[in-house]
N, C-alpha and C. Protein backbone atom coordinates (compact mmCIF):
# COMPACT_ATOMS: atom_id res chain seq x y z
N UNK A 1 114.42 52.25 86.98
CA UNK A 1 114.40 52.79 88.34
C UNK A 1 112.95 52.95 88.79
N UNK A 2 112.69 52.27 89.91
CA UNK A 2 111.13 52.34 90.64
C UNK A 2 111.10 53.99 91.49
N UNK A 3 110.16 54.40 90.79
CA UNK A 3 110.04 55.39 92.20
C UNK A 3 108.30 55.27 92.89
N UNK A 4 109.28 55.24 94.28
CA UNK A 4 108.36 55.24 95.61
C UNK A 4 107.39 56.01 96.13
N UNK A 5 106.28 56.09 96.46
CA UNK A 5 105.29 57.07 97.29
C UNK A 5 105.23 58.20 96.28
N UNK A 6 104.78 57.64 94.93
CA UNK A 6 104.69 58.52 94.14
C UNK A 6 103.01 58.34 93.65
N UNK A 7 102.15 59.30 94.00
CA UNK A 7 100.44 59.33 93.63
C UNK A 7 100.38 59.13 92.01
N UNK A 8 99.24 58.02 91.84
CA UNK A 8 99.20 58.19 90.25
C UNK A 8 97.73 58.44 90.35
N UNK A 9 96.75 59.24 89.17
CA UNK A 9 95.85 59.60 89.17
C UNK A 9 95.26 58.91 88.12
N UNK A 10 94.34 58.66 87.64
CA UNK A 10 93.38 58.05 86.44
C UNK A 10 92.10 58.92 85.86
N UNK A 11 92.61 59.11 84.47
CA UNK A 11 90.71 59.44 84.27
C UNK A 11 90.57 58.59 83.02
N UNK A 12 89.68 58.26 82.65
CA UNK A 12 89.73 57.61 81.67
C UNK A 12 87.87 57.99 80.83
N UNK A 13 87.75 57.65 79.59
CA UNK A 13 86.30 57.96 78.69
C UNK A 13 86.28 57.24 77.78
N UNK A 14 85.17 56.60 77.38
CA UNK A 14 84.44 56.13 76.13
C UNK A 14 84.25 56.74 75.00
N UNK A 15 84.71 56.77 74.27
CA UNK A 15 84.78 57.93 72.81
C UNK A 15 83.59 56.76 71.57
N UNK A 16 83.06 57.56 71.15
CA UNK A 16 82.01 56.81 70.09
C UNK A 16 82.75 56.82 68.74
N UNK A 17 83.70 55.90 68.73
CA UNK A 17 84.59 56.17 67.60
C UNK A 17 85.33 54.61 67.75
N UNK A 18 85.94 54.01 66.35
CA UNK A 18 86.61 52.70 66.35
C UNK A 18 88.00 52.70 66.66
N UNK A 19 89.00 52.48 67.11
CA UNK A 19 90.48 52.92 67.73
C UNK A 19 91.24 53.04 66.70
N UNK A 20 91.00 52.94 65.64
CA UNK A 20 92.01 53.32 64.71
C UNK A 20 91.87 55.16 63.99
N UNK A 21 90.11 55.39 64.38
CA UNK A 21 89.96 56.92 64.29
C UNK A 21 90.74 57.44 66.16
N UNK A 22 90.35 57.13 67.06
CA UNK A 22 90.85 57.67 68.14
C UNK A 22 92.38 57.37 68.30
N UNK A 23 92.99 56.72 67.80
CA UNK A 23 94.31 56.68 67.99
C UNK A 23 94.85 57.81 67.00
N UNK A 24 94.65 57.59 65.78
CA UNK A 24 94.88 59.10 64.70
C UNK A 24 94.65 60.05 65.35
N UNK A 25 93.47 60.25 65.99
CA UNK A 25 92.49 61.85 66.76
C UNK A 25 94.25 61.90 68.09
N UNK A 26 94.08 61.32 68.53
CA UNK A 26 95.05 61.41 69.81
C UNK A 26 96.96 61.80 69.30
N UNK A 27 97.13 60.99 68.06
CA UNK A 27 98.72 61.44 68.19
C UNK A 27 99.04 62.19 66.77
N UNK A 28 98.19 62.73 66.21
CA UNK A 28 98.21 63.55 64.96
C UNK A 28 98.14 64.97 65.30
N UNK A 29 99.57 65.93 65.34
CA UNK A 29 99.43 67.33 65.46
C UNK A 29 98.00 68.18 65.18
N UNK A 30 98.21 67.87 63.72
CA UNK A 30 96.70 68.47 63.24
C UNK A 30 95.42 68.75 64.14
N UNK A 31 95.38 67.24 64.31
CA UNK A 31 94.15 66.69 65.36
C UNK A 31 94.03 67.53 66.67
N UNK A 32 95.52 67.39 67.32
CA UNK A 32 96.08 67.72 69.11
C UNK A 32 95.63 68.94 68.92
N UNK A 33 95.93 69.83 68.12
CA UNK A 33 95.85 71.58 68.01
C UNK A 33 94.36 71.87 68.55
N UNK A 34 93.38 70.95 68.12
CA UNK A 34 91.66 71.17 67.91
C UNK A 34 91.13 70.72 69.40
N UNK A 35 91.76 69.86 70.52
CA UNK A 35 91.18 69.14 71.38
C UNK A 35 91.94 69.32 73.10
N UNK A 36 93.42 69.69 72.59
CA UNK A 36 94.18 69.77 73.72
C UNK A 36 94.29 70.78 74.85
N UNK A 37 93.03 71.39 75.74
CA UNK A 37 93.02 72.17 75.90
C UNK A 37 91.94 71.97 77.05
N UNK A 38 91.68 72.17 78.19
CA UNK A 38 90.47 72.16 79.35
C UNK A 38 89.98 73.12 79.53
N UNK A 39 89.81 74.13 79.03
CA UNK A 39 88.83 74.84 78.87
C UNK A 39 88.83 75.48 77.94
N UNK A 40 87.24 76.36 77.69
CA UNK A 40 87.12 77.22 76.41
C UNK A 40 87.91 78.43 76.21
N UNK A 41 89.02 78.67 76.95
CA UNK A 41 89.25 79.88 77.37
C UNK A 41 91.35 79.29 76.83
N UNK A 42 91.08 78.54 76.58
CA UNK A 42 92.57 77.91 76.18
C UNK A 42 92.72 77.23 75.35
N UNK A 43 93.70 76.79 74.29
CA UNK A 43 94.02 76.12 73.11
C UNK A 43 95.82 75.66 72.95
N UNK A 44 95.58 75.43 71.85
CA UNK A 44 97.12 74.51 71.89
C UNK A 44 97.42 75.47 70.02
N UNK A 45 98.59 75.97 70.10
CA UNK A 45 98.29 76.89 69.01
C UNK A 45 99.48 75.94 68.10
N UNK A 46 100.10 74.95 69.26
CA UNK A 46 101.33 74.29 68.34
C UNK A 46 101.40 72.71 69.03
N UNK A 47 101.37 71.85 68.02
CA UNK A 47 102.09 70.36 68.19
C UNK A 47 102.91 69.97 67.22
N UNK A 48 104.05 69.23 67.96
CA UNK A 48 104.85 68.05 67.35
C UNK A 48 104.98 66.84 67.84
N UNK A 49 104.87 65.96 67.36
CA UNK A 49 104.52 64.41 68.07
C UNK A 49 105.26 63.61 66.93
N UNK A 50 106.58 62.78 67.45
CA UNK A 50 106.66 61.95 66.98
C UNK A 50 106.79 60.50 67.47
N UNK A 51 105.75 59.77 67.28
CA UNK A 51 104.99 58.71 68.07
C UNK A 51 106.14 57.07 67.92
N UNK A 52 107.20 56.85 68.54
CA UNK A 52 107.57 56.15 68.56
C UNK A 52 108.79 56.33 69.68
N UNK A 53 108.74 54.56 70.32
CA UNK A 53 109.78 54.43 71.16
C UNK A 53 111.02 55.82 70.81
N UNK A 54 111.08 56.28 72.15
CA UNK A 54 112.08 57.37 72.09
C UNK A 54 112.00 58.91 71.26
N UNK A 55 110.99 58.56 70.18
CA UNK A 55 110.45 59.97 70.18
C UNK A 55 109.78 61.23 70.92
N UNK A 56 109.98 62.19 70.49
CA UNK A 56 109.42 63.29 71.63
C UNK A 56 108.02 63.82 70.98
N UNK A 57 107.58 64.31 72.19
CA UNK A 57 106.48 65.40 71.80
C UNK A 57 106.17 66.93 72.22
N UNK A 58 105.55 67.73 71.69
CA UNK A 58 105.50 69.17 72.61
C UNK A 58 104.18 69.64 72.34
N UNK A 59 103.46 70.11 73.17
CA UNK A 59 102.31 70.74 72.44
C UNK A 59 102.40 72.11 73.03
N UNK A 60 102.24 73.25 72.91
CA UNK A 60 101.98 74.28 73.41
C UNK A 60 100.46 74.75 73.91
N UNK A 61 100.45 74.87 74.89
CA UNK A 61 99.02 75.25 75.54
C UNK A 61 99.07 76.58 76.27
N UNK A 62 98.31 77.52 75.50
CA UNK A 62 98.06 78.95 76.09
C UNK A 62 96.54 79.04 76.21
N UNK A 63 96.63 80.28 77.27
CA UNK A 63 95.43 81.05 77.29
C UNK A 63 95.20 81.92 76.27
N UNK A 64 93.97 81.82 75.79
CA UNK A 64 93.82 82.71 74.65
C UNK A 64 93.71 84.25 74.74
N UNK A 65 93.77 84.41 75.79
CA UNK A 65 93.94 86.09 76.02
C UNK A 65 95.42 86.38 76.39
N UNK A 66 96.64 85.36 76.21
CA UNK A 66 97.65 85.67 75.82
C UNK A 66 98.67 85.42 77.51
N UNK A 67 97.62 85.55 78.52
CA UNK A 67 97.84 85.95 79.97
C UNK A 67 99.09 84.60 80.48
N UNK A 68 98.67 83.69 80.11
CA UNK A 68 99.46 82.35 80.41
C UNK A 68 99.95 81.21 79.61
N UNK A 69 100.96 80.42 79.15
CA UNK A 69 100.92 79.40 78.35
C UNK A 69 102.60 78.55 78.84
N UNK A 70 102.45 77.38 78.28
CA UNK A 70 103.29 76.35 78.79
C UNK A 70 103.20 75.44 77.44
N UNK A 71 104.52 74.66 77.83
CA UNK A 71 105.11 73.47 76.12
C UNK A 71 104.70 72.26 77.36
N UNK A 72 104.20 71.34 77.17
CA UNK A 72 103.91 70.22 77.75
C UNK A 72 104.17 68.92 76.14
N UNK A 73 105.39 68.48 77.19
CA UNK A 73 105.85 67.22 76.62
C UNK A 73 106.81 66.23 77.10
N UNK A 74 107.89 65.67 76.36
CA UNK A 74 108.42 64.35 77.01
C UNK A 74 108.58 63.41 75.79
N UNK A 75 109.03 62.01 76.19
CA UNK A 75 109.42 61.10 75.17
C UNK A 75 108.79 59.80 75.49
N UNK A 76 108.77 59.09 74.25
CA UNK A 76 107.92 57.70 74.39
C UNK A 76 108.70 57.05 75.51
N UNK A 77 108.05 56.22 75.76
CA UNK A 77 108.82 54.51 76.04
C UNK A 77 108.92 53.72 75.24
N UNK A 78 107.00 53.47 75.42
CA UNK A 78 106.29 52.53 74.64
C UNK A 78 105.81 52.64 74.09
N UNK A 79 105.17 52.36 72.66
CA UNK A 79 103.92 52.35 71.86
C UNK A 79 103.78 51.05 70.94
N UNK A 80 102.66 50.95 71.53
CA UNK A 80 101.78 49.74 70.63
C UNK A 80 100.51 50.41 69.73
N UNK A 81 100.65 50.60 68.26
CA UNK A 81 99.67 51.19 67.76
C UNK A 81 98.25 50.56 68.00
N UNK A 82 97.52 51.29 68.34
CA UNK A 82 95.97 51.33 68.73
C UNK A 82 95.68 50.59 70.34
N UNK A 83 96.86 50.62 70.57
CA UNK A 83 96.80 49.62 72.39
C UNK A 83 96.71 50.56 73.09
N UNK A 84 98.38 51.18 73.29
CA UNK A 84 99.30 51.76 74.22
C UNK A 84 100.20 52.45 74.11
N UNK A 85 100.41 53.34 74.64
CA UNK A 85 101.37 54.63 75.22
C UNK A 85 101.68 55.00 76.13
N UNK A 86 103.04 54.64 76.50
CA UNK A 86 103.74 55.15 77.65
C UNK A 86 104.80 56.45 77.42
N UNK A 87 105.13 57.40 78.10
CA UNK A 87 106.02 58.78 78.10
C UNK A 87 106.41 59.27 79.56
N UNK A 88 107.26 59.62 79.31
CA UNK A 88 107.97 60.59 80.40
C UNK A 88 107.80 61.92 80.15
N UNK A 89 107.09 62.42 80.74
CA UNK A 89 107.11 63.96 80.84
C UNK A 89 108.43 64.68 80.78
N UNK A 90 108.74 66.30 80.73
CA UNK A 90 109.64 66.77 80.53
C UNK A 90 110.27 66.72 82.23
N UNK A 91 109.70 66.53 83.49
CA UNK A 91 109.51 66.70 84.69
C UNK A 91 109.77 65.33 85.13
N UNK A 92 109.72 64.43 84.53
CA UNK A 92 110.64 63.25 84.90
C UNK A 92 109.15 61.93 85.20
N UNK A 93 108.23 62.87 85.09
CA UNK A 93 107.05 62.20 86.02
C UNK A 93 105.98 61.12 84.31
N UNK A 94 105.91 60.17 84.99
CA UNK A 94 105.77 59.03 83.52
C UNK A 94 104.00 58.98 83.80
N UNK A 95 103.58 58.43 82.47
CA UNK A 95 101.62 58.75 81.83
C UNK A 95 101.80 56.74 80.97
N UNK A 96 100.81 56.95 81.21
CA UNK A 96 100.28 55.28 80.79
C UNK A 96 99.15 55.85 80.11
N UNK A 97 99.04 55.31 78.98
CA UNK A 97 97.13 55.54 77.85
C UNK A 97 97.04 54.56 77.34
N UNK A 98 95.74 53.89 77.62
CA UNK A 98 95.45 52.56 77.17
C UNK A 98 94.31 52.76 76.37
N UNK A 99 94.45 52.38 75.49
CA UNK A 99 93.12 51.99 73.87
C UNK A 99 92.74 50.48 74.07
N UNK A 100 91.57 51.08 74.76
CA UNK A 100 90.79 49.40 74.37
C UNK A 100 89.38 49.36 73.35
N UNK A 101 89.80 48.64 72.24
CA UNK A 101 88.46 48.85 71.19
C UNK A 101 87.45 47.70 71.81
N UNK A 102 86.34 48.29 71.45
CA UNK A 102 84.95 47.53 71.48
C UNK A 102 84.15 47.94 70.62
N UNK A 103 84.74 47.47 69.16
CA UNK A 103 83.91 47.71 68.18
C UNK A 103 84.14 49.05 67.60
N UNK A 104 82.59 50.02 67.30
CA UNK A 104 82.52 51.50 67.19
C UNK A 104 82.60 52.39 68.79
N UNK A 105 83.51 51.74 69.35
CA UNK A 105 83.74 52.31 71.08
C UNK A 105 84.95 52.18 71.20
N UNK A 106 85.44 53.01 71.76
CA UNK A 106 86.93 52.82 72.12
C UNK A 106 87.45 53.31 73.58
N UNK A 107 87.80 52.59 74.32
CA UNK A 107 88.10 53.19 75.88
C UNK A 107 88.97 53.73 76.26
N UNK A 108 89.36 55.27 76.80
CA UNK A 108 90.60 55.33 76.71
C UNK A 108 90.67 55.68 78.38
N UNK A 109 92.12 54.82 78.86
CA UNK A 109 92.12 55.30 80.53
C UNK A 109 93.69 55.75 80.21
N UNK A 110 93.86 56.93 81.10
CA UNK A 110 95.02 57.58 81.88
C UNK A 110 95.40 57.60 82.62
N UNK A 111 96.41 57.03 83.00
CA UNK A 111 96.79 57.22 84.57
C UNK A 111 98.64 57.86 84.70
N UNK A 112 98.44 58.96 85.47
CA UNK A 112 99.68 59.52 85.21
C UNK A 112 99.94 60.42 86.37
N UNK A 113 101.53 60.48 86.97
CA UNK A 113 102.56 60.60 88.46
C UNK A 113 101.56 62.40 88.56
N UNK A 114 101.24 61.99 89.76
CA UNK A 114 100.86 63.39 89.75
C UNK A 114 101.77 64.48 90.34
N UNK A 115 101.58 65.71 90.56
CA UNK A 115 102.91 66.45 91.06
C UNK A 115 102.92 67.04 91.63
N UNK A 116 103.64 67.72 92.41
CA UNK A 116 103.75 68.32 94.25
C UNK A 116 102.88 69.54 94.33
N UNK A 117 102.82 70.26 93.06
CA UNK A 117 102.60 71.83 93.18
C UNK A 117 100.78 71.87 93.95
N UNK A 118 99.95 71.41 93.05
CA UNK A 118 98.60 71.30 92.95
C UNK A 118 98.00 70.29 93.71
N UNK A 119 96.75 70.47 94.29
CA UNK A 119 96.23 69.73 94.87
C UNK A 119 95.42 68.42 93.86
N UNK A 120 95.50 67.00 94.02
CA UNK A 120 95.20 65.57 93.44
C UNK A 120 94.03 66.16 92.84
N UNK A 121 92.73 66.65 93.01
CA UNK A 121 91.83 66.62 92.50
C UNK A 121 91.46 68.04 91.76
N UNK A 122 92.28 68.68 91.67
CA UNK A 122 92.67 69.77 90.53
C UNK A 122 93.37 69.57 88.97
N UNK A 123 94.58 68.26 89.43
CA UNK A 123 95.24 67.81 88.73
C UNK A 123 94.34 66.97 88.00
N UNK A 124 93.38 66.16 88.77
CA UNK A 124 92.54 65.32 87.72
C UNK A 124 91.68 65.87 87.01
N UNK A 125 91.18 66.90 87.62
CA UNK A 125 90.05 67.86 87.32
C UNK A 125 90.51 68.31 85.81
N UNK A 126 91.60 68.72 85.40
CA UNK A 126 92.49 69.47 84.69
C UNK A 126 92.51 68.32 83.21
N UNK A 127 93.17 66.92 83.67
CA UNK A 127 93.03 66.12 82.86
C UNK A 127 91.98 65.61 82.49
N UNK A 128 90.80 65.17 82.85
CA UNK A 128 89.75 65.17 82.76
C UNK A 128 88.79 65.66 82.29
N UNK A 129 89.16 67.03 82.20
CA UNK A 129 88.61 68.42 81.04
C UNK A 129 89.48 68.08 79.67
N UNK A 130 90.61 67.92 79.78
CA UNK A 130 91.07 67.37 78.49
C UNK A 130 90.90 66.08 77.89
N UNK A 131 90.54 64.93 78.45
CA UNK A 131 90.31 63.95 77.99
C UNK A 131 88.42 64.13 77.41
N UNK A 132 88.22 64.97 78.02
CA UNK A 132 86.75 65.27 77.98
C UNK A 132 86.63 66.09 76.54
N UNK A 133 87.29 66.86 76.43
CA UNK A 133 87.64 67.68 75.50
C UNK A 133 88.04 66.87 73.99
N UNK A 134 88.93 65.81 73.91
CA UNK A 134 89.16 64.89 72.97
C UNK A 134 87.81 63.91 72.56
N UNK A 135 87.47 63.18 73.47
CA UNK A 135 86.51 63.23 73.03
C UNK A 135 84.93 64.37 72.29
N UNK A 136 84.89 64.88 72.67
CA UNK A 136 83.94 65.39 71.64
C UNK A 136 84.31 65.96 70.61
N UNK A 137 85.37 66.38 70.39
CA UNK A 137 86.12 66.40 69.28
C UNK A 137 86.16 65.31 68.31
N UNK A 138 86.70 63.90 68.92
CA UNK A 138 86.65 63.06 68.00
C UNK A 138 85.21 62.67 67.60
N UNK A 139 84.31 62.51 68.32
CA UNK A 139 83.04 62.17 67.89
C UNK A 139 82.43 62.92 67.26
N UNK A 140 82.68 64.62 67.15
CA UNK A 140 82.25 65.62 65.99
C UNK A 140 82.89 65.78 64.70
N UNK A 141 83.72 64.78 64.59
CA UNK A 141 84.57 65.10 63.49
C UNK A 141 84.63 63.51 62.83
């Protein structure tokens, strides 16, 4: 099913890492717990990811002063190890992640349905701190 007049947003980063460390860094609980999070003021105290067509995922993301938190997840489509990942959110609204290696570089772009509540450049703002966030994680570790 196509859906129509639906905004998709993109952020995408260069991680100093070969795609077989950033693909581990990206769908390994362990990993998600340390990176999933846009600001210093928030963390992910729980993941489960199981990375295959039709598997689900959940991560839990709270504020660390306890004030706010949310399960953000959904189920595969697609996965091509070290390529691609496609999911459906729990909200119906679908995410594209593309791994492109270049060597000790690895590119990763996002592009994913954005949603009614928030204004477009909050929403990216938001992802963007988290993709921002994965990376330096993976490159410190």
């Amino acid at each position: 099913m196509e859906t129509t007049g639906v905004t998709k947003i993109t952020v995408e980063t260069v991680v100093k890492a070969p795609v077989e460390k950033v693909w581990n860094f990206w769908s390994q609980p362990e990993h998600i717990k340390n990176w999933c999070a846009a600001s210093d003021d928030w963390h992910a105290p729980k993941a489960e990811n199981d990375l295959k067509v039709g598997g689900t995922f959940s991560t839990r993301m709270e504020a660390k002063d306890g004030s706010f938190g949310f399960d953000f997840g959904g189920v595969y489509d697609q996965v091509k190890t070290n390529e691609l990942i496609e999911y459906t959110m729990g909200d119906g609204r679908k995410v594209v992640v593309n791994f492109t290696s270049n060597g000790n570089e690895t590119k990763v772009v996002e592009t994913f349905d954005a949603e009614n509540t928030h204004p477009i450049e909050m929403q990216r703002g938001g992802w963007q701190a988290i993709l921002d966030n994965f990376k330096k994680y993976t490159e410190a570790n």
